[in-house]
C-alpha atoms as a PDB file:
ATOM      1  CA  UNK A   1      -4.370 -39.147  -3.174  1.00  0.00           C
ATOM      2  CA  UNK A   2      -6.061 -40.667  -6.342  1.00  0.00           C
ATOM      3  CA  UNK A   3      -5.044 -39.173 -10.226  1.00  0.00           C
ATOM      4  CA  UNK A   4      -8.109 -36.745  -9.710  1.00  0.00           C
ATOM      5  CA  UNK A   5      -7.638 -35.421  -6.586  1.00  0.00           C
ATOM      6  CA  UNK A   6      -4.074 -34.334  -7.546  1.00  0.00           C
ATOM      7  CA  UNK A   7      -5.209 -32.990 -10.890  1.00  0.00           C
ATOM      8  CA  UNK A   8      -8.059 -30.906  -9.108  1.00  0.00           C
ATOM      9  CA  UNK A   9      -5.683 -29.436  -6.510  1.00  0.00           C
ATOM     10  CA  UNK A  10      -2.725 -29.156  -9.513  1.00  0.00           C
ATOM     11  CA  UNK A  11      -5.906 -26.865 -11.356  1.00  0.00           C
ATOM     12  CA  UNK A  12      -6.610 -25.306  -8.052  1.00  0.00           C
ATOM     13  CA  UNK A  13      -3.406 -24.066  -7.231  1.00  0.00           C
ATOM     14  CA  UNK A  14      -3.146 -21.595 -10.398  1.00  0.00           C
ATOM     15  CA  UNK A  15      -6.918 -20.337  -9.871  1.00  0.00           C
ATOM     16  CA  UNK A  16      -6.065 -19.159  -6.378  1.00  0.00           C
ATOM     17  CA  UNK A  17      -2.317 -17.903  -7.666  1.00  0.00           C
ATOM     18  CA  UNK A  18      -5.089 -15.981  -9.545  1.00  0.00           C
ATOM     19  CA  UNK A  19      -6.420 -14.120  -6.544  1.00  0.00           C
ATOM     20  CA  UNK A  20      -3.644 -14.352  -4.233  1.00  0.00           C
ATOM     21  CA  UNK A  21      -1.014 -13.044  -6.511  1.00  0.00           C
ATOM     22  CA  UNK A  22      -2.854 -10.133  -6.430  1.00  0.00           C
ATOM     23  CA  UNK A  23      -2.938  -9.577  -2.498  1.00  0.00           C
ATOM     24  CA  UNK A  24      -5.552 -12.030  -1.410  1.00  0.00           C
ATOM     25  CA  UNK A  25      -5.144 -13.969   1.620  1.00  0.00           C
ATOM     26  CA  UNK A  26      -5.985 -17.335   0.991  1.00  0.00           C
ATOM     27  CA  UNK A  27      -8.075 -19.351   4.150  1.00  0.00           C
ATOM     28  CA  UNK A  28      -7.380 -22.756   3.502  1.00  0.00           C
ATOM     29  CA  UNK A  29      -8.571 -24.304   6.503  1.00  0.00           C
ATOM     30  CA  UNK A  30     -11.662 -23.988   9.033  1.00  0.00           C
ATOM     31  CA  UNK A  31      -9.343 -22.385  11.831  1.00  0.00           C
ATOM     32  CA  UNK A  32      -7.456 -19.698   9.117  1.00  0.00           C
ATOM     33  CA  UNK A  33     -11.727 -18.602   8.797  1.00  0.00           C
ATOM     34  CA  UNK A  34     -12.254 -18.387  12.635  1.00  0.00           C
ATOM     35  CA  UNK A  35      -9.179 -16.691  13.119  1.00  0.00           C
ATOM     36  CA  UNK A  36      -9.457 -14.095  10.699  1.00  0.00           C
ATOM     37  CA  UNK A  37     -12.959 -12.907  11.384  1.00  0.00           C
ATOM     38  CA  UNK A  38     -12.703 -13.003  14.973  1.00  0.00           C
ATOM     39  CA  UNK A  39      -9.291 -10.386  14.539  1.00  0.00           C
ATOM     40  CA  UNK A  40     -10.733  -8.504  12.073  1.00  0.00           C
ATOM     41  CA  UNK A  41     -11.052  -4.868  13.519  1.00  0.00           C
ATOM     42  CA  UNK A  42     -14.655  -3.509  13.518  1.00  0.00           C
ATOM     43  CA  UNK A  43     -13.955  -0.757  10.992  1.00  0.00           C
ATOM     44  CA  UNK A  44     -12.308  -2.630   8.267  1.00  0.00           C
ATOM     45  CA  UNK A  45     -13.922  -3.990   5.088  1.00  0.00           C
ATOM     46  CA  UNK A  46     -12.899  -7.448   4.287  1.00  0.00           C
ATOM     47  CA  UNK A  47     -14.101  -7.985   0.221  1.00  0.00           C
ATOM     48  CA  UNK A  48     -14.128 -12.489   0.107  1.00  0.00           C
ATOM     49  CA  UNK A  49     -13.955 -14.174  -3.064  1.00  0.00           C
ATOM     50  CA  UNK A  50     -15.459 -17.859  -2.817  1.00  0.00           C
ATOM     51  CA  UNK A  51     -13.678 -19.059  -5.464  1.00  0.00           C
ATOM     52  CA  UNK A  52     -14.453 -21.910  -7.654  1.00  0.00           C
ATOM     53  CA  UNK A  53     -12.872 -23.997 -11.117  1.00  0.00           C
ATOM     54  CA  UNK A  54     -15.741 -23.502 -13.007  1.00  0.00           C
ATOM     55  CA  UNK A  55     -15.746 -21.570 -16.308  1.00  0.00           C
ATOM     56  CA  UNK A  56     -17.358 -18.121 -15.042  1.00  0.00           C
ATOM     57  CA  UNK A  57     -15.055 -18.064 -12.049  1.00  0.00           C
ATOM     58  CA  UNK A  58     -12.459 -18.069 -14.292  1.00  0.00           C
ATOM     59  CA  UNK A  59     -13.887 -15.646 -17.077  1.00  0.00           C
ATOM     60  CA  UNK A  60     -15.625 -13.335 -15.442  1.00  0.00           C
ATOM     61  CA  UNK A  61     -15.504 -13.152 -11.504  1.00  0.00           C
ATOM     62  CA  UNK A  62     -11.684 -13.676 -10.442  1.00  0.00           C
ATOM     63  CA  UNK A  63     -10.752 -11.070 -13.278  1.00  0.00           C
ATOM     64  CA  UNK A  64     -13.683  -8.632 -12.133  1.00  0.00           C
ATOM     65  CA  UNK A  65     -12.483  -8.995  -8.476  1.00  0.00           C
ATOM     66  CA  UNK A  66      -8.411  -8.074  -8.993  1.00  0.00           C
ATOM     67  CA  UNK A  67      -9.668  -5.356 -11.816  1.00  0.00           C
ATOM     68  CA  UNK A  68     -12.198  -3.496  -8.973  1.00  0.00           C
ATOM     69  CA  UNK A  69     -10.045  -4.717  -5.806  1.00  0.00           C
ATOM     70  CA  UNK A  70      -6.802  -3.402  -7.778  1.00  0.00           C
ATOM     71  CA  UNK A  71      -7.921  -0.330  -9.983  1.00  0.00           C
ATOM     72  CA  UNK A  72     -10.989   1.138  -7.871  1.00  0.00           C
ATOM     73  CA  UNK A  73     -10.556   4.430  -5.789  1.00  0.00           C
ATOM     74  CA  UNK A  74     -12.310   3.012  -2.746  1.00  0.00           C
ATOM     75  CA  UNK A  75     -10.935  -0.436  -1.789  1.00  0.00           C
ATOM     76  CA  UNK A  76     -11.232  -2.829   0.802  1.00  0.00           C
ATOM     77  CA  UNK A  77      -9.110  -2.930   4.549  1.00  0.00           C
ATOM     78  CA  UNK A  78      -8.485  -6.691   3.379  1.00  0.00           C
ATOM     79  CA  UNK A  79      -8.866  -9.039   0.698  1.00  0.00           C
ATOM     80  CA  UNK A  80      -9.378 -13.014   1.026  1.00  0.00           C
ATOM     81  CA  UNK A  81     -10.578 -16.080  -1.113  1.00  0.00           C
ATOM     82  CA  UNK A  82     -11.433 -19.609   0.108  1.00  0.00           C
ATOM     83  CA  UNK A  83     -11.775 -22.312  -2.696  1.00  0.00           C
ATOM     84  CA  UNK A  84     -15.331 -23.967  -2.540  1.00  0.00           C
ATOM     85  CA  UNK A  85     -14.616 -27.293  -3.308  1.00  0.00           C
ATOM     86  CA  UNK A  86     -10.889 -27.526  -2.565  1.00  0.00           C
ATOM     87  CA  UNK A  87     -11.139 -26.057   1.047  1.00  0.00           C
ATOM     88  CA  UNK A  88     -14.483 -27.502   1.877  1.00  0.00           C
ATOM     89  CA  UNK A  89     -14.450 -26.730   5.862  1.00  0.00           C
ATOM     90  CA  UNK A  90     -13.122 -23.419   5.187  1.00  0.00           C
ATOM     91  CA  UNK A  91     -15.606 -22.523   2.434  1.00  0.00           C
ATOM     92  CA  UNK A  92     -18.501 -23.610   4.835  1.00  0.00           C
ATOM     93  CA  UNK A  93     -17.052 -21.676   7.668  1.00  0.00           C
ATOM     94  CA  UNK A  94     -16.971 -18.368   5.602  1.00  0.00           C
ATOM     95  CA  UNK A  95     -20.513 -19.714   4.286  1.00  0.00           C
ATOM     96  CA  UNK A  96     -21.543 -19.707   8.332  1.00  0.00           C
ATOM     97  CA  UNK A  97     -20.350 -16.068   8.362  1.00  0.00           C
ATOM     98  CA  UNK A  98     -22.153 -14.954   4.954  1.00  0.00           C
ATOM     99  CA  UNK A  99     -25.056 -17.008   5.934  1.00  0.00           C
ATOM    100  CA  UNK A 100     -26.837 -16.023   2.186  1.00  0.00           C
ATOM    101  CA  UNK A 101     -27.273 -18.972  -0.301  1.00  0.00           C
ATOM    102  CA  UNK A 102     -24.545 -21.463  -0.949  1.00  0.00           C
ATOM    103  CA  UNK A 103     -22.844 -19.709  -4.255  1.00  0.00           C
ATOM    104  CA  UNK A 104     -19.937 -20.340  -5.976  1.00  0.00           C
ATOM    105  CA  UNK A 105     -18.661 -18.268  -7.216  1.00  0.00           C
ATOM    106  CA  UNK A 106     -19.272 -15.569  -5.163  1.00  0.00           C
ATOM    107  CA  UNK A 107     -18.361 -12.863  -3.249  1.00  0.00           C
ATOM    108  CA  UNK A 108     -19.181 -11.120  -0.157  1.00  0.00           C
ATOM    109  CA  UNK A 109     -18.276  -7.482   1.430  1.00  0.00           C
ATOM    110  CA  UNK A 110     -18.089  -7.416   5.337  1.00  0.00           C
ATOM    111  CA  UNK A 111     -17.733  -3.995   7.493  1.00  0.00           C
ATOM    112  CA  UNK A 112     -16.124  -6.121  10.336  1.00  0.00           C
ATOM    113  CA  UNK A 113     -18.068  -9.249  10.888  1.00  0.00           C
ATOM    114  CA  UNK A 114     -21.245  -7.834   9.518  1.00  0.00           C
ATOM    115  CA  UNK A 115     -21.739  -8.600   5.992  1.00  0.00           C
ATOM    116  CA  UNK A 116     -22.907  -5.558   3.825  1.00  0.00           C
ATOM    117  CA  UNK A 117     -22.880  -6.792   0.268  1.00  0.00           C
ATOM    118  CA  UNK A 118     -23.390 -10.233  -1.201  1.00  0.00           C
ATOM    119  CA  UNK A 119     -23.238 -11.226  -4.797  1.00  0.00           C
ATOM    120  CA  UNK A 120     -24.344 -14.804  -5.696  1.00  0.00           C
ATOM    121  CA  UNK A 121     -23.162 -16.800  -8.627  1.00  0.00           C
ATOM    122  CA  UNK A 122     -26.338 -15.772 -10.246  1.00  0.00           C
ATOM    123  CA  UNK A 123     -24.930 -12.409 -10.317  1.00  0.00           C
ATOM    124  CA  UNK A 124     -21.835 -13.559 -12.283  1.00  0.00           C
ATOM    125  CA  UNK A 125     -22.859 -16.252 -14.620  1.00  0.00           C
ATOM    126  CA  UNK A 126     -23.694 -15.080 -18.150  1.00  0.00           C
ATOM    127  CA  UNK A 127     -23.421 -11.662 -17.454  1.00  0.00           C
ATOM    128  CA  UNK A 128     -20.906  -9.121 -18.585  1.00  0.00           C
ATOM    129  CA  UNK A 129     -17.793  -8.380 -16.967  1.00  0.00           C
ATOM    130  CA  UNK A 130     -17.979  -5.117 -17.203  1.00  0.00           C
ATOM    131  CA  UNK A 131     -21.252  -5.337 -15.428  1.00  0.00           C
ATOM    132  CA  UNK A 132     -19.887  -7.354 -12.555  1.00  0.00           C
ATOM    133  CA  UNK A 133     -17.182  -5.020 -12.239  1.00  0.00           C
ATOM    134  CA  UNK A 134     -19.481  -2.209 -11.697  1.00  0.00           C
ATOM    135  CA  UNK A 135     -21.680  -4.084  -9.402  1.00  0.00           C
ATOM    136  CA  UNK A 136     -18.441  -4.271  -7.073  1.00  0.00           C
ATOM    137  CA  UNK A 137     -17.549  -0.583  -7.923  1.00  0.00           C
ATOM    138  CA  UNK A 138     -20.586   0.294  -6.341  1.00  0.00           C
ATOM    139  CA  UNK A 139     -20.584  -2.119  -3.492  1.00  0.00           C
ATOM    140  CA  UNK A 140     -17.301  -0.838  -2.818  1.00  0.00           C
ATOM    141  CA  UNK A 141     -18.164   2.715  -3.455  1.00  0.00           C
ATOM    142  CA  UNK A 142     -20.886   2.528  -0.532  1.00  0.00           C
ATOM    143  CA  UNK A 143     -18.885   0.865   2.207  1.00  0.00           C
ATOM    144  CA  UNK A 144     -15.551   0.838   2.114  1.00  0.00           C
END
């Protein structure tokens, strides 16, 4: 492993401590994707983070997701996060699954394998947090 690749995965490993500290389940590989999704029980609601290192990951959508996921009435059966660009099979796996845009950051709310709500990175960059937060609110409001 070269000086960059271990100071990407060094930066990596406390932006998903981010998320999984807070009771996501991190899918770090293509087969921890297939595995999930194909056991996930038809009524649940699985909220994904695709998580990323850039700057509105870290400001505004991995804080939005543990606030809502965390502090919102109506939450989620399950919470998990691949890492676009550290977990590259995994994050195009989930991506298969989504089957919206390639966005990073982003997240995605499945009722079983059937995904219900989809927010792209559009939806997170330069906008408020608050607003994000509410935008998950409501997505989680209306199916979980």
């Amino acid at each position: 492993m070269n000086a960059y690749d271990a100071y990407m995965k060094e930066l990596a490993a406390q932006m998903r401590g981010e998320l999984t500290q807070n009771g996501f389940k991190s899918l770090e590989t293509e087969e921890d994707v297939s595995q999930y999704m194909e056991q996930v029980n038809p009524d649940d609601t699985t909220f994904v983070v695709i998580n990323s290192t850039c700057g509105c990951a870290a400001g505004l959508a991995r804080p939005a997701a543990v606030a809502v996921a965390e502090q919102n009435e109506r939450k989620p059966s399950h919470k998990v996060t691949v890492f676009a660009g550290q977990d590259k099979a995994a994050t195009e796996k989930m991506r298969n699954y989504i089957q919206q845009v390639p966005s990073s950051p982003s997240f995605a709310l499945f009722k079983g394998k059937d995904l219900v709500h989809f927010i792209p990175r559009e939806h997170i960059e330069g906008r408020d947090i608050n607003d994000i937060a509410m935008d998950l609110k409501d997505a989680f409001d209306a199916h979980c």
